[in-house]
Each structure stands twice: as C-alpha cells, then as structure tokens.
Protein backbone atom coordinates (compact mmCIF):
# COMPACT_ATOMS: atom_id res chain seq x y z
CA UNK A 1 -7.07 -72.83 -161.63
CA UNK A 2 -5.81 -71.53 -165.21
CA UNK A 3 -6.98 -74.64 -166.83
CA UNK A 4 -10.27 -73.75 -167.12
CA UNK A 5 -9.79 -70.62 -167.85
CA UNK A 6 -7.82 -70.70 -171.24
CA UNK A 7 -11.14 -71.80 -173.22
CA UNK A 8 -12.97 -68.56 -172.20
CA UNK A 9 -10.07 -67.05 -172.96
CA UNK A 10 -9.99 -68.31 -176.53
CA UNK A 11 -13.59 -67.55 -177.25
CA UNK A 12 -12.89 -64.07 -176.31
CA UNK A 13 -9.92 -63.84 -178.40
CA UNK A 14 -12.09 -65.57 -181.42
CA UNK A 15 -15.11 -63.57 -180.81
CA UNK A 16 -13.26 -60.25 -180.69
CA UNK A 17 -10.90 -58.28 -182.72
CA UNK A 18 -7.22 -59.00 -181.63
CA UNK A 19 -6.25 -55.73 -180.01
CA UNK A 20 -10.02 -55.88 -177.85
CA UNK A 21 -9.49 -59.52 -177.04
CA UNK A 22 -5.96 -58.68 -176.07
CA UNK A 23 -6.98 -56.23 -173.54
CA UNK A 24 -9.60 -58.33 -172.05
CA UNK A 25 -7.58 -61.55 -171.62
CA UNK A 26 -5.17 -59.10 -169.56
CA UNK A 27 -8.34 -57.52 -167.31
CA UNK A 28 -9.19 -61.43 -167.16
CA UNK A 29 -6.24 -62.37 -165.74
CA UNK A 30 -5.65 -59.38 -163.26
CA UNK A 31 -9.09 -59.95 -161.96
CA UNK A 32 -8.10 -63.54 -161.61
CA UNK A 33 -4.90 -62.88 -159.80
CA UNK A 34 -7.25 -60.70 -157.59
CA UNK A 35 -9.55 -63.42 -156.69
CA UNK A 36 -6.59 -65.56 -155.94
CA UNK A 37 -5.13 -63.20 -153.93
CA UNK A 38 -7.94 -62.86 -152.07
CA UNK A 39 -8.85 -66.66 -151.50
CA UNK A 40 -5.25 -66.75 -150.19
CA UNK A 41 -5.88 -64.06 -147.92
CA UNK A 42 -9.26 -65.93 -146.91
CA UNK A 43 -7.55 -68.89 -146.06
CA UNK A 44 -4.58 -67.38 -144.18
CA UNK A 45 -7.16 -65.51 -141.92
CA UNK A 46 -9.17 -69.10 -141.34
CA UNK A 47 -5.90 -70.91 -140.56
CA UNK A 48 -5.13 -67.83 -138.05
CA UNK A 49 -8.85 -68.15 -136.85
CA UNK A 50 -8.57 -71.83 -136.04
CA UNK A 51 -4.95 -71.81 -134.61
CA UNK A 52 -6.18 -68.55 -132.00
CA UNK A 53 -9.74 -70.02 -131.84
CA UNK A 54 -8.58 -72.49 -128.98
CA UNK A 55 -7.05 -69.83 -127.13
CA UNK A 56 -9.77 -67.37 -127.70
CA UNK A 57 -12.14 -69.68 -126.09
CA UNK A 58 -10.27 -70.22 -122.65
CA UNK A 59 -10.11 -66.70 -122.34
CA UNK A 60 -13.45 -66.41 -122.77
CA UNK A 61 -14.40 -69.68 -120.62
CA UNK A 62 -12.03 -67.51 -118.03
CA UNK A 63 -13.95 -64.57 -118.60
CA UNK A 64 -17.19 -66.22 -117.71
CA UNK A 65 -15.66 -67.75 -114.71
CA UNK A 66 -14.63 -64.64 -113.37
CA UNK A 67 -17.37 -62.63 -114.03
CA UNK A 68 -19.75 -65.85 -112.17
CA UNK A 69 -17.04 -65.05 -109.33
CA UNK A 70 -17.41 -61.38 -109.29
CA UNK A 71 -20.77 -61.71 -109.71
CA UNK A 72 -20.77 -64.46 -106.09
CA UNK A 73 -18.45 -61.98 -104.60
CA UNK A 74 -21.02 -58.89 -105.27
CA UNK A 75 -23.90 -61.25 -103.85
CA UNK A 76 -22.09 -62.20 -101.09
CA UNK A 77 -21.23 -58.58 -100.11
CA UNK A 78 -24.90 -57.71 -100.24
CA UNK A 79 -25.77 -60.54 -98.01
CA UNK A 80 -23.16 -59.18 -95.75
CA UNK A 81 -24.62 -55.82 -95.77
CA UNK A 82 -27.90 -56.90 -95.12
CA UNK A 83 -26.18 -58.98 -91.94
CA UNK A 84 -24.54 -55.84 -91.17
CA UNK A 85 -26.94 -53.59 -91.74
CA UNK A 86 -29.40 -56.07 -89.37
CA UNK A 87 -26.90 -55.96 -86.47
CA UNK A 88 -26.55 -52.35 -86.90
CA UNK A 89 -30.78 -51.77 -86.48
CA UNK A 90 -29.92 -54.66 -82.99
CA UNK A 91 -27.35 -52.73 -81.66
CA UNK A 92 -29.54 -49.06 -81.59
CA UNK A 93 -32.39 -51.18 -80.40
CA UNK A 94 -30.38 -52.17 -77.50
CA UNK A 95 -29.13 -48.61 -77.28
CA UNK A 96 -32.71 -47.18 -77.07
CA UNK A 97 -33.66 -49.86 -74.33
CA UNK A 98 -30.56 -49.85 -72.62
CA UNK A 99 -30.78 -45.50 -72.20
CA UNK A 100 -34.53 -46.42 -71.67
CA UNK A 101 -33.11 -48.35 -68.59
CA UNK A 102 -30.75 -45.85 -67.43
CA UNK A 103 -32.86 -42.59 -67.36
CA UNK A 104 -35.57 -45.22 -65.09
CA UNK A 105 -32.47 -45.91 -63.20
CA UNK A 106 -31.63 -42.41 -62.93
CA UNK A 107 -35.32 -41.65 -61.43
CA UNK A 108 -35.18 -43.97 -59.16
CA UNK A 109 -31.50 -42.97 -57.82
CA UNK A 110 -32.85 -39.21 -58.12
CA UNK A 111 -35.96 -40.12 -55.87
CA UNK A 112 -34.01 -42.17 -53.34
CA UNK A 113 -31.69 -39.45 -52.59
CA UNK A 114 -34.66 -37.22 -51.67
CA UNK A 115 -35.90 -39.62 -49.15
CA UNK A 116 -32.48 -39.91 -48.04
CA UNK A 117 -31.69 -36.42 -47.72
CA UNK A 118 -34.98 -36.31 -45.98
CA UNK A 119 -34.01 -38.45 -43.69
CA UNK A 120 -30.23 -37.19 -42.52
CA UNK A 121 -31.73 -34.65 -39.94
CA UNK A 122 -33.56 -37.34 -37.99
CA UNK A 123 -30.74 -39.38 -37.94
CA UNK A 124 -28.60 -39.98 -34.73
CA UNK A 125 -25.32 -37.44 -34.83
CA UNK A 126 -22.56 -40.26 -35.69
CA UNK A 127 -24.56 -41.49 -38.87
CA UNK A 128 -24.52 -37.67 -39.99
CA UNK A 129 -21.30 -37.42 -40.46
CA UNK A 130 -19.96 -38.19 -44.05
CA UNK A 131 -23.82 -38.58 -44.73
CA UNK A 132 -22.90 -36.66 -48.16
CA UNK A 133 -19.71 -39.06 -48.75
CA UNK A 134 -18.87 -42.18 -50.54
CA UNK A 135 -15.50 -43.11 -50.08
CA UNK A 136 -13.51 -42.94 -53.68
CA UNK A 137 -16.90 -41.75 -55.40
CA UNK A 138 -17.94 -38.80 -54.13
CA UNK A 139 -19.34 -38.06 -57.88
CA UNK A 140 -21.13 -41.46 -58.23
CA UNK A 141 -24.76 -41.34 -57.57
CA UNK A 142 -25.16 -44.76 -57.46
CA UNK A 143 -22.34 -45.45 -54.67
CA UNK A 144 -23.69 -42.68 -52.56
CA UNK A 145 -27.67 -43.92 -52.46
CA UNK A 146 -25.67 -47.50 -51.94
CA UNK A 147 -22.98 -46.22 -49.24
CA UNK A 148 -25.76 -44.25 -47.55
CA UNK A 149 -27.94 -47.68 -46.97
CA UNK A 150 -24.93 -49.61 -46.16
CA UNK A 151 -24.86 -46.96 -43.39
CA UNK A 152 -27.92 -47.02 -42.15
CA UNK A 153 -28.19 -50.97 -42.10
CA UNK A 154 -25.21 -51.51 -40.26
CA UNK A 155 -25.96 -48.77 -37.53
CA UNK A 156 -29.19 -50.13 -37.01
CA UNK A 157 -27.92 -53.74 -36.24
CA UNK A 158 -25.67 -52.50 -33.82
CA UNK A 159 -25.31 -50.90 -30.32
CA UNK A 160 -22.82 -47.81 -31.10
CA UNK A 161 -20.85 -45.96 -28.53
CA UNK A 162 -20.58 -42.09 -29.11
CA UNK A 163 -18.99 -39.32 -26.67
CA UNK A 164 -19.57 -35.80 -27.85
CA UNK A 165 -20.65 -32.50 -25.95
CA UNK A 166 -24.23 -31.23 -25.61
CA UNK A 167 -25.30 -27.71 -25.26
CA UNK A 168 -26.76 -27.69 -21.62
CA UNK A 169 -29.83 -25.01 -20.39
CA UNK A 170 -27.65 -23.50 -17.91
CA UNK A 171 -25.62 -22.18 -21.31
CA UNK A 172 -22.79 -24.73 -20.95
CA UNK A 173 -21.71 -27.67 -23.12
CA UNK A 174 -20.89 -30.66 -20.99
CA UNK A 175 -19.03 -33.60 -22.57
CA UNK A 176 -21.04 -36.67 -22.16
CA UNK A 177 -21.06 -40.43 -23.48
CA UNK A 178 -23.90 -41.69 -25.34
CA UNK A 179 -25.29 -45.31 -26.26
CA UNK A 180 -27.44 -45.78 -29.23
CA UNK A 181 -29.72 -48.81 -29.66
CA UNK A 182 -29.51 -48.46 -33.70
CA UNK A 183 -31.49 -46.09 -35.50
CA UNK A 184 -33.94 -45.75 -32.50
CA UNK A 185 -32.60 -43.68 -29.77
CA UNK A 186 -29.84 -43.12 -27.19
CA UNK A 187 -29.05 -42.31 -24.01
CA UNK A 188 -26.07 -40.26 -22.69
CA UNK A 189 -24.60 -39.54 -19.20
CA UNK A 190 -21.66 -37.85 -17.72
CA UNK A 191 -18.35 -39.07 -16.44
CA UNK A 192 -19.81 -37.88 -13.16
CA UNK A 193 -23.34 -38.80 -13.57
CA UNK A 194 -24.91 -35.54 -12.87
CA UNK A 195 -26.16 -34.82 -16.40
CA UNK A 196 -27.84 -37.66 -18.24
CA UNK A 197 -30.63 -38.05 -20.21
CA UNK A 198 -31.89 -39.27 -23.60
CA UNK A 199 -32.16 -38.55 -27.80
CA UNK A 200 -34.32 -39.44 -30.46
CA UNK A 201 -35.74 -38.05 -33.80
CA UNK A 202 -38.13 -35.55 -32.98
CA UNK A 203 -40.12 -33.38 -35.56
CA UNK A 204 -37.96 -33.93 -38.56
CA UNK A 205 -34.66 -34.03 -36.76
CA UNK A 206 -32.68 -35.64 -34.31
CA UNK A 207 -33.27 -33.75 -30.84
CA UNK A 208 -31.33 -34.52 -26.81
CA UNK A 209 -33.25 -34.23 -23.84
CA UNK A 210 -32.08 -34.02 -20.31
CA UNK A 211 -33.51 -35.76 -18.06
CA UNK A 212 -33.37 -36.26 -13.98
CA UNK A 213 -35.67 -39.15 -14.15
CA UNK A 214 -33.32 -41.91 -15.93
CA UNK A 215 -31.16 -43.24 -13.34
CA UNK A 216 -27.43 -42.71 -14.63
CA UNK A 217 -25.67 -45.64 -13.19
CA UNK A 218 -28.38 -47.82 -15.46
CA UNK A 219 -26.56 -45.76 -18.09
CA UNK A 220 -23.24 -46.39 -17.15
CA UNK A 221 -23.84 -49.74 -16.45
CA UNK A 222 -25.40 -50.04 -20.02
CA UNK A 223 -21.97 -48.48 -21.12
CA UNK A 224 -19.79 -50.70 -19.48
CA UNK A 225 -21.40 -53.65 -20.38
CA UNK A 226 -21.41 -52.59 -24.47
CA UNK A 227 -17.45 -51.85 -23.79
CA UNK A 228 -17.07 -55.48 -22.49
CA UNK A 229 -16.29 -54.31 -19.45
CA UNK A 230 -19.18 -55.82 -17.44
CA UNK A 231 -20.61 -58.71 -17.90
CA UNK A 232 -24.48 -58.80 -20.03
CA UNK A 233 -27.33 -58.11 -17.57
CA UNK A 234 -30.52 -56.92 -17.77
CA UNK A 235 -30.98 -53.25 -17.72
CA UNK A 236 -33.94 -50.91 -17.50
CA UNK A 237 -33.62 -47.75 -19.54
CA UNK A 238 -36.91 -45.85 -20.69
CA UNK A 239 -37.61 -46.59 -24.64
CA UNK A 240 -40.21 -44.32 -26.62
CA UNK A 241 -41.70 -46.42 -29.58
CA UNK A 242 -42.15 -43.72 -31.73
CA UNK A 243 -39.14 -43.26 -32.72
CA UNK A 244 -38.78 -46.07 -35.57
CA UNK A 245 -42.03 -44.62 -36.82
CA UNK A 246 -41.00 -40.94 -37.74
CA UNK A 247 -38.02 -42.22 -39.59
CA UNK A 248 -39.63 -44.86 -41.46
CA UNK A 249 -42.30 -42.12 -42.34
CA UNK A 250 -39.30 -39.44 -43.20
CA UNK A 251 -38.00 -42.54 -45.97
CA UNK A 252 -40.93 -42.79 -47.91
C-alpha cells in the first residue's frame, strides 16, 4: 500500500518548503497508518461476523421455532378454554334443569303427602300404625310417600287378621278379633261371640260399629278359615260399598 504513496509524497516534498513538506509527509503517513488500522479492524470484525454468522442463524432459526411453538401452545390453550369454558355453560344448564326437576319433584312429594295424611284417619287401625315411619329414613320424603303406598297396596291385596280392644256402650273395652277385607272394611267378634259387629271409614275416619244383626259364628268361621284352620267356604258377611269410595275421594 506504500507504493503508491511515495509519488504524492514527493510532489509534496517538491512543491513545499522542506520543513512544511516534512511535517505533512509525517500527518500523511499517520493518517495512513490510521486507515490501515482501521481496514484491519474492518476485516477482523467481518471474519468474526462470518465465523458467528452460522451460529447466529440457528439461534435465530431456534428462536422462530420456539416462538411458532409458543405461539401453537397459546392457541391451543385458548381452544381449550373455549372447550372448557363450553362444558362449564353445559354443566349449569344441567344444573338449572336438573334443580328445575327437583323443586317439581319436591311439589309433587309435598302434595302427595297431603293426600296421604288425609287419608291416615280413614284408614283401618293396623295400617295406622307407623303411618308416619319409613324404616331407616324417617327424614326422607321420598321413602315415606313410597313406604306409605307400599303400605297401602299390600294391605289392600290381602285379608289381614287384627285382635285389639274396642270401647263398648256399656263403658267397657272388650278384646275382640277382627278380619279386614283390605282397605274396605272389617268385621270383629269376641272369643265368646257375644259382641261382634263391623268397621269401616266413616266421615273422614275409620269408625266400629256393633252390631246384633251379623251372625258371629259367620265371623268366626271367616276367622278360622283365613288362619288355615278351616277349610275355604263360602261365607255371608254384610259388605257396605261405600267404603272404597270415601277413601278414594279422601286421596285425591
């Protein structure tokens, strides 16, 4: 690179008096040690540049790969809180419908028990008992209303045998044995046969008569034959129709 130089550096030296040209050749040359100084610089910083450039551009090609990741990721997570957020809005929707549901369920249990409370007084003395129970649930609404029909279904589809005392006119109780045809009515009679006579629901509630016109050995017969001990025959015992009627109307 000094090659070229010299000749400028002669025409200074010719052109100007020695001490001028003296100080100019030695700006020339500092300037010029300058430029070379920075071309070397230059180039050092280009050969850095292309030796990191390779390395430079992987990170940054793993830069963009993780920011298209991040940037799946974040999309992904919104489409899963939309899905959430979807299930979320199903799940009170159910919620709603389902407590929709249970307060109509809750009516109709709330109504039932009125007809069924309703009804206990007309029913025949046995069923009364435990009317108000449900055995392991005496809390549960929905076991009661169900326990109480169980009740009444099975009584009604069988002949029950009941002894219990009745409060006689004469101001005594006398111990008697009854037979209920289901729901509909009963008859009762004495070990002795001297007081018999007949029940059935009566004016909102279940109500005994005596009575010296049933014969009591139709009775006991009747008795003996529900016990197994006497073989099935036809009896005649007086049946009011009624009966069935006033406790239907009592349910509704």
């Amino acid at each position: 690179m000094k090659t070229p130089l010299r000749p400028i550096t002669l025409l200074l030296a010719l052109a100007c008096p020695p001490a001028l040209a003296s100080d100019k050749a030695d700006q020339l040359d500092q300037l010029t040690r300058q430029w070379l100084d920075t071309e070397r610089q230059a180039t050092h910083l280009q050969n850095d540049w292309l030796q990191q450039k390779p390395a430079l551009e992987q990170r940054l090609t793993l830069l963009k790969s993780e920011q298209a990741q991040l940037q799946a990721l974040l999309s992904e997570n919104h489409d899963s809180r939309d899905e959430v957020e979807q299930k979320r809005n199903e799940l009170l929707q159910q919620q709603a419908q389902l407590e929709s549901e249970q307060s109509g369920v809750a009516d109709v249990l709330q109504a039932l028990s009125r007809r069924l409370d309703a009804l206990q007084p007309m029913l025949p003395p046995p069923l009364q008992t435990g009317w108000n129970k449900s055995e392991g649930a005496e809390d549960d609404a929905l076991r009661l209303q169900l326990a109480r029909l169980n009740r009444l279904k099975e009584f009604n589809e069988r002949v029950t045998l009941h002894s219990m005392r009745l409060p006689h006119e004469s101001g005594n109780e006398v111990l008697v044995q009854q037979l209920y045809l289901g729901l509909a009515q009963a008859w009762f009679v004495s070990a002795d046969g001297e007081y018999r006579g007949y029940g059935r629901a009566e004016q909102g509630q279940w109500q005994w008569h005596f009575s010296k016109e049933i014969n009591a050995a139709d009775i006991q017969h009747a008795i003996a034959i529900a016990e197994k001990q006497k073989p099935a025959a036809d009896i005649a015992l007086p049946f009011t129709l009624n009966t069935t009627q006033t406790l239907a109307e009592a349910a509704q």
